[in-house]
Protein backbone atom coordinates (compact mmCIF):
# COMPACT_ATOMS: atom_id res chain seq x y z
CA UNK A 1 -6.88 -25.25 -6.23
CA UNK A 2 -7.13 -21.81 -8.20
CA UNK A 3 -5.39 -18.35 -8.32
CA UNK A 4 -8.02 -15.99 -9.66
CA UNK A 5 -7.18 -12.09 -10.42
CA UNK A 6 -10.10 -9.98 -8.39
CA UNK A 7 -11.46 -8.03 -11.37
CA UNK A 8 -10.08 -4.36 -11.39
CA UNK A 9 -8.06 -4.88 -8.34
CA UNK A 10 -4.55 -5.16 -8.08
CA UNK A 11 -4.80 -8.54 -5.84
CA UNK A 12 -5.67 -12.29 -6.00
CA UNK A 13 -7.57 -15.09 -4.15
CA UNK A 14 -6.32 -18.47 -3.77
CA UNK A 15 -7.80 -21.61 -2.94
CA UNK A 16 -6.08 -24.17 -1.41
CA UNK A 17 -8.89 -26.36 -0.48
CA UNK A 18 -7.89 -25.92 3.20
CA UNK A 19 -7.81 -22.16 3.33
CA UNK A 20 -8.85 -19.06 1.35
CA UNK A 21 -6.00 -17.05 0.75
CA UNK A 22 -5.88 -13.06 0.22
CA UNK A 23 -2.51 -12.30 -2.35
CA UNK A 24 -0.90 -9.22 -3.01
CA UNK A 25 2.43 -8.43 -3.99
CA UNK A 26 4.94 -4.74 -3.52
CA UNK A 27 2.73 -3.03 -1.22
CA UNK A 28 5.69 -0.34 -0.89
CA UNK A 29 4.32 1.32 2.36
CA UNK A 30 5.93 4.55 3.27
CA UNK A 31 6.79 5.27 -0.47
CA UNK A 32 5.78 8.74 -0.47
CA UNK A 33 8.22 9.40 2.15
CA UNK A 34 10.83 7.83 0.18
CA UNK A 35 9.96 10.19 -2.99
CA UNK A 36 9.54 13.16 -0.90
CA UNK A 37 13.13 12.99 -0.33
CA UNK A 38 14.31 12.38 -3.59
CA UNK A 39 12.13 15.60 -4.67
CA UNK A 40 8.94 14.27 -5.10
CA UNK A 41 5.97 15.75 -2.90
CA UNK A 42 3.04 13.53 -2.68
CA UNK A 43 -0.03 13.47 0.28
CA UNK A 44 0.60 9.61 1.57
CA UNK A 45 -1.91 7.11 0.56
CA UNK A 46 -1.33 4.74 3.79
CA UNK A 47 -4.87 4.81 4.82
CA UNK A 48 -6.12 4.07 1.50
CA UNK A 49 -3.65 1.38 1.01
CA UNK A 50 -4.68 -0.23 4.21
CA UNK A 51 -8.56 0.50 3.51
CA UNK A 52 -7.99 -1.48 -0.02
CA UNK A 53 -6.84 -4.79 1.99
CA UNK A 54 -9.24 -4.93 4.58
CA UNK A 55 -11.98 -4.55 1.64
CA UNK A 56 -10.92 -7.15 -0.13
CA UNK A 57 -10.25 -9.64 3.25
CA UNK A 58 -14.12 -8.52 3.65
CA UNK A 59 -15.13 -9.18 -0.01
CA UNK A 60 -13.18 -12.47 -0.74
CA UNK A 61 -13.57 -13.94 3.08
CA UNK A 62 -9.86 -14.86 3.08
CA UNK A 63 -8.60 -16.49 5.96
CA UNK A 64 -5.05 -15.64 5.52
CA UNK A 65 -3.30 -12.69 3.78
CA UNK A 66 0.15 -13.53 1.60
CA UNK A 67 2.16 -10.45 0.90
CA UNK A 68 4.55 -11.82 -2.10
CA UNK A 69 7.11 -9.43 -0.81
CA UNK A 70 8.31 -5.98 -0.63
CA UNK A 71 5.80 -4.66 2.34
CA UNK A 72 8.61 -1.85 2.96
CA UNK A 73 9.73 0.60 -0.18
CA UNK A 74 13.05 1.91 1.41
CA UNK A 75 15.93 -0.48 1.48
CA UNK A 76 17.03 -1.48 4.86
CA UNK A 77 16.38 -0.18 8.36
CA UNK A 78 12.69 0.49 8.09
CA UNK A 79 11.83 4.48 8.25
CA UNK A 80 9.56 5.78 10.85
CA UNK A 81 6.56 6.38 8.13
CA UNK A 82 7.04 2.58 7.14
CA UNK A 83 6.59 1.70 11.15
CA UNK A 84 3.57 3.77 11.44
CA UNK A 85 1.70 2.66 8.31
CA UNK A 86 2.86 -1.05 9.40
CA UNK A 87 1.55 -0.86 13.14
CA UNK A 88 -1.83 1.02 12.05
CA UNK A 89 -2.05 -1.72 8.81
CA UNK A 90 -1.40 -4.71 11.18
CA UNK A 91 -3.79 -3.54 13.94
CA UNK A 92 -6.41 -3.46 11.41
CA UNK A 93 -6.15 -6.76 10.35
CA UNK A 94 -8.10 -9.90 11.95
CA UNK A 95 -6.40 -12.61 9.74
CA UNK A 96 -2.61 -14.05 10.09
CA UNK A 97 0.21 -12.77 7.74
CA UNK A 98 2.91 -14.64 5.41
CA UNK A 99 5.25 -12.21 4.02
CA UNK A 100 7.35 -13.82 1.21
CA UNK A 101 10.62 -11.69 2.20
CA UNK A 102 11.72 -9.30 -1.14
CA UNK A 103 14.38 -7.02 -1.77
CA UNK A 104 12.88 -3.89 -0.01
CA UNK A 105 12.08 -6.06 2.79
CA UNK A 106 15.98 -6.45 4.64
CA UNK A 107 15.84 -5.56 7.98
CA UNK A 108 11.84 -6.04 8.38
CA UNK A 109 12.52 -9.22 11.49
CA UNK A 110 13.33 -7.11 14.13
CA UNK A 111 10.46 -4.89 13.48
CA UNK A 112 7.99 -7.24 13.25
CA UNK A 113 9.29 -8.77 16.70
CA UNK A 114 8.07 -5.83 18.04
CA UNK A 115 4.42 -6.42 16.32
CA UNK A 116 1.23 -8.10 17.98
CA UNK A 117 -0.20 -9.88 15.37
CA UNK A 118 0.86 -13.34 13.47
CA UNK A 119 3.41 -12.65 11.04
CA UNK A 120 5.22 -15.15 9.09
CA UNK A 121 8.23 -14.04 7.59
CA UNK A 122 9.73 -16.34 4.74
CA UNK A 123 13.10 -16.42 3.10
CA UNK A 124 13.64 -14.44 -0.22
CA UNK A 125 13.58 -17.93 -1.74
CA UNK A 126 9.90 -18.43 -1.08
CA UNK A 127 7.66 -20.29 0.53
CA UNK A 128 4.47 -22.99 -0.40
CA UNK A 129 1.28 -23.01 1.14
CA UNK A 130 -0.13 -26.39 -0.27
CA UNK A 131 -0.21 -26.86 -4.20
CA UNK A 132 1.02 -23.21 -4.48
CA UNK A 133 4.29 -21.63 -4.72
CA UNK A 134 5.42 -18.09 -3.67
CA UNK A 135 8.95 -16.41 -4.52
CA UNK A 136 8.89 -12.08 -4.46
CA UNK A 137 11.22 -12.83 -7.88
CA UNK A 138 14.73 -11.11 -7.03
CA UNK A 139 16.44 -14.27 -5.91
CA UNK A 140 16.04 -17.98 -8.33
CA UNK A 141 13.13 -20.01 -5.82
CA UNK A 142 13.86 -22.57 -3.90
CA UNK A 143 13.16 -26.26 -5.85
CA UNK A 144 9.84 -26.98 -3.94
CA UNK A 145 8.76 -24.08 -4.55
CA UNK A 146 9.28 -24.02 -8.43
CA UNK A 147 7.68 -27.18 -7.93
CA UNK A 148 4.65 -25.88 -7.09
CA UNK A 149 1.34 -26.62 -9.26
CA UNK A 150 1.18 -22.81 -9.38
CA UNK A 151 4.25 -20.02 -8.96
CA UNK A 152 3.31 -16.58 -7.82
CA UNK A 153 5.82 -13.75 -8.11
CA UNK A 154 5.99 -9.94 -7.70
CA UNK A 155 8.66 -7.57 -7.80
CA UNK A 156 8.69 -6.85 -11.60
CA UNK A 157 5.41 -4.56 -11.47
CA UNK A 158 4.14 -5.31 -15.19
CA UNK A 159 2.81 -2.63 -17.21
CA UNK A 160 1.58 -2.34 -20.75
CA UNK A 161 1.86 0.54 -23.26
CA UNK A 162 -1.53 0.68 -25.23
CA UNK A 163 -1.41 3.22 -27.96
CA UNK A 164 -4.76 4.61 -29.88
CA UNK A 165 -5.28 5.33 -33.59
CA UNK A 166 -4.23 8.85 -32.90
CA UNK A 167 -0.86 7.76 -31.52
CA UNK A 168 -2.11 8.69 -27.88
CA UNK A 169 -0.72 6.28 -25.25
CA UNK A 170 -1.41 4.97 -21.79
CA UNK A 171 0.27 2.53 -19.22
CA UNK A 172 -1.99 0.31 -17.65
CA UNK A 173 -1.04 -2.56 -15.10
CA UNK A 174 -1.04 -5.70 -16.18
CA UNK A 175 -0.92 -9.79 -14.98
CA UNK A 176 1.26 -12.09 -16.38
CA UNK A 177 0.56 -15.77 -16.79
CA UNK A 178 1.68 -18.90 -18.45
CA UNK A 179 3.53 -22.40 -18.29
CA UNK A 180 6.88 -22.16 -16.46
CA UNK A 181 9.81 -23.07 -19.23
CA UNK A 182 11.49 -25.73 -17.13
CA UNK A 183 15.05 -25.01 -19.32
CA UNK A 184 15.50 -21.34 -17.89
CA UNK A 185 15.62 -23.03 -14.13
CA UNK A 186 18.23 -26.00 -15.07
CA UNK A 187 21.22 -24.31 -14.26
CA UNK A 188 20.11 -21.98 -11.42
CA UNK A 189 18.07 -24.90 -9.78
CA UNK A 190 19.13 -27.93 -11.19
CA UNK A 191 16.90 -29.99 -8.24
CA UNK A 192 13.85 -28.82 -9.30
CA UNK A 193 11.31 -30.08 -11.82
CA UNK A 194 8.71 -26.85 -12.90
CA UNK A 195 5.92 -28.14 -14.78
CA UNK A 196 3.55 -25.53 -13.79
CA UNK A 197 2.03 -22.17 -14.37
CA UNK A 198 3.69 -18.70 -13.23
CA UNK A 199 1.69 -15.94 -12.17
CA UNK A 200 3.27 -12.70 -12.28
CA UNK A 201 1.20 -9.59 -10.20
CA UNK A 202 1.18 -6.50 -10.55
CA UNK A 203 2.19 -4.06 -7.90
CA UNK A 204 -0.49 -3.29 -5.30
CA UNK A 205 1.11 -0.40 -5.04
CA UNK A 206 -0.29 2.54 -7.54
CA UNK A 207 2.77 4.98 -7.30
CA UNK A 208 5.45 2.09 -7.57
CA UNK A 209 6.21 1.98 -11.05
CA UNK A 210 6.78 -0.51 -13.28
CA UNK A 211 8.41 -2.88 -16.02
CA UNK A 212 7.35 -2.22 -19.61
CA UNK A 213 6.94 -5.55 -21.10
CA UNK A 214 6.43 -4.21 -24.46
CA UNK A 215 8.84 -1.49 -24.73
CA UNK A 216 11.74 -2.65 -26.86
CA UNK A 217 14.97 -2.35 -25.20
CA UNK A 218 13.33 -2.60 -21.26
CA UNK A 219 15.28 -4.74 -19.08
CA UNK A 220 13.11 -7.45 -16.48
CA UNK A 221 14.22 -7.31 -13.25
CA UNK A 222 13.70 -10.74 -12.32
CA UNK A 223 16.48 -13.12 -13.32
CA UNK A 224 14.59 -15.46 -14.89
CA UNK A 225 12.25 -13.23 -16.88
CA UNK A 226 11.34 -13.33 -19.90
CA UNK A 227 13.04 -16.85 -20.49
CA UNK A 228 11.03 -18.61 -17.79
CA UNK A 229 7.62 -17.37 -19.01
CA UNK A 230 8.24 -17.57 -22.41
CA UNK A 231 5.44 -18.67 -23.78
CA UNK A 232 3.29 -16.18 -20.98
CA UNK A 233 -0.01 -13.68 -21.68
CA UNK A 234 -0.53 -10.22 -20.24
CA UNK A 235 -4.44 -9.69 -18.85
CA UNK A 236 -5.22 -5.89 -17.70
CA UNK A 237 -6.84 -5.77 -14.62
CA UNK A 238 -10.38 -6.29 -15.54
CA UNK A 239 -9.55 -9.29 -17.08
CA UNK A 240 -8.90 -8.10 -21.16
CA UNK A 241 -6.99 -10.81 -22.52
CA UNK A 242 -3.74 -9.09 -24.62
CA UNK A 243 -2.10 -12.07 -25.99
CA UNK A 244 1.28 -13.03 -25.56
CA UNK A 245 2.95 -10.65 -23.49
CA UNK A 246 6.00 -9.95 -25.53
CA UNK A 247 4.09 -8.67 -28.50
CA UNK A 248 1.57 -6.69 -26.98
């Protein structure tokens, strides 16, 4: 059993030992409708977005695609730009769907009733697919799925702040990973007994934004981050090891 970043990509494979497992988490589709009306114009990336899975179902030979939540951007009923990327995305795809429900995500059900493909939609405490846990990260997880060998969450988007000797500076996505600290989850789930790693991804999104996780003073949107990673390490995306990811 392994979660492995794919090198430069904003995605993950998983092996359960019964199934190969394609993850990504905040794919945001119909963002740049969202932005146009709050005064930003950008050309949609939909195709691309969809072009970017089915490469990496081809490369990895995944037999199942997990979307750790927030498929839609706007909150709510879904917009039509969301349905259209969504139909053209699922008709695309040749593998079943689990979409680990997130906080973009409300009202997705009755559209995907309408879709013919196999979706499985989860609650926004998570789900486990063997040895491995998934949770989007807005709401605490359920106990079996903190329980899991392996925890992956989205919905806080990473990103670093690298500065050169010049005082230039760049963001640049960013995984988090580490040993769940079992003493942030007693309260919130006091049934649950985390003794393993958490995976934190970053947003497969590219115009989603992010959480600065070494900007003094940024808030995590998760609420049990930073505690429950505390010990944690932030890798870029081809694989540069930073250290410990609140000292970056």
């Amino acid at each position: 059993m392994s979660v492995e970043p794919i090198p430069d990509e904003r995605a993950a494979v998983a092996h359960t030992g019964e199934q190969t497992l394609l993850l990504i988490a905040d794919y945001h589709a119909g963002i740049e409708s969202v932005l146009r009306v709050e005064g930003v114009e950008l050309d949609s990336q939909a195709d691309q977005r969809r072009d970017r899975v089915l490469d990496l179902l081809a490369e990895t030979d995944a037999d199942r695609l997990v979307i750790i939540g927030d498929l839609l951007h706007a909150v709510g009923e879904p917009w039509d730009s969301e349905r259209d990327e969504l139909r053209d995305l699922f008709a695309a795809l040749a593998v079943p769907v689990t979409l680990v429900k997130g906080n973009h995500d409300g009202d997705i059900e009755g559209f995907i009733e309408d879709i013919d493909h196999q979706i499985t939609v989860t609650d926004s405490q998570g789900t486990r697919i063997g040895p491995i846990g998934f949770v989007h990260g807005h709401t605490w997880p359920a106990p079996d799925v903190l329980d899991a060998e392996i925890v992956c969450q989205g919905h806080e988007h990473p990103v670093v702040r690298l500065e050169d000797s010049v005082g230039g500076s760049r963001m640049e996505p960013a995984w988090l990973r580490g040993q769940l600290a079992p003493e942030a989850f007693a309260e919130a789930v006091p049934d649950a007994t985390p003794d393993g790693d958490l995976v934190v991804f970053p947003a497969f999104n590219h115009r989603s934004g992010g959480t600065w996780i070494n900007v003094e003073g940024q808030e995590f949107l998760s609420p049990f981050l930073p505690d429950g990673l505390a010990d944690g390490e932030a890798y870029l995306l081809d694989g540069t090891r930073l250290g410990p990811y609140r000292s970056v």
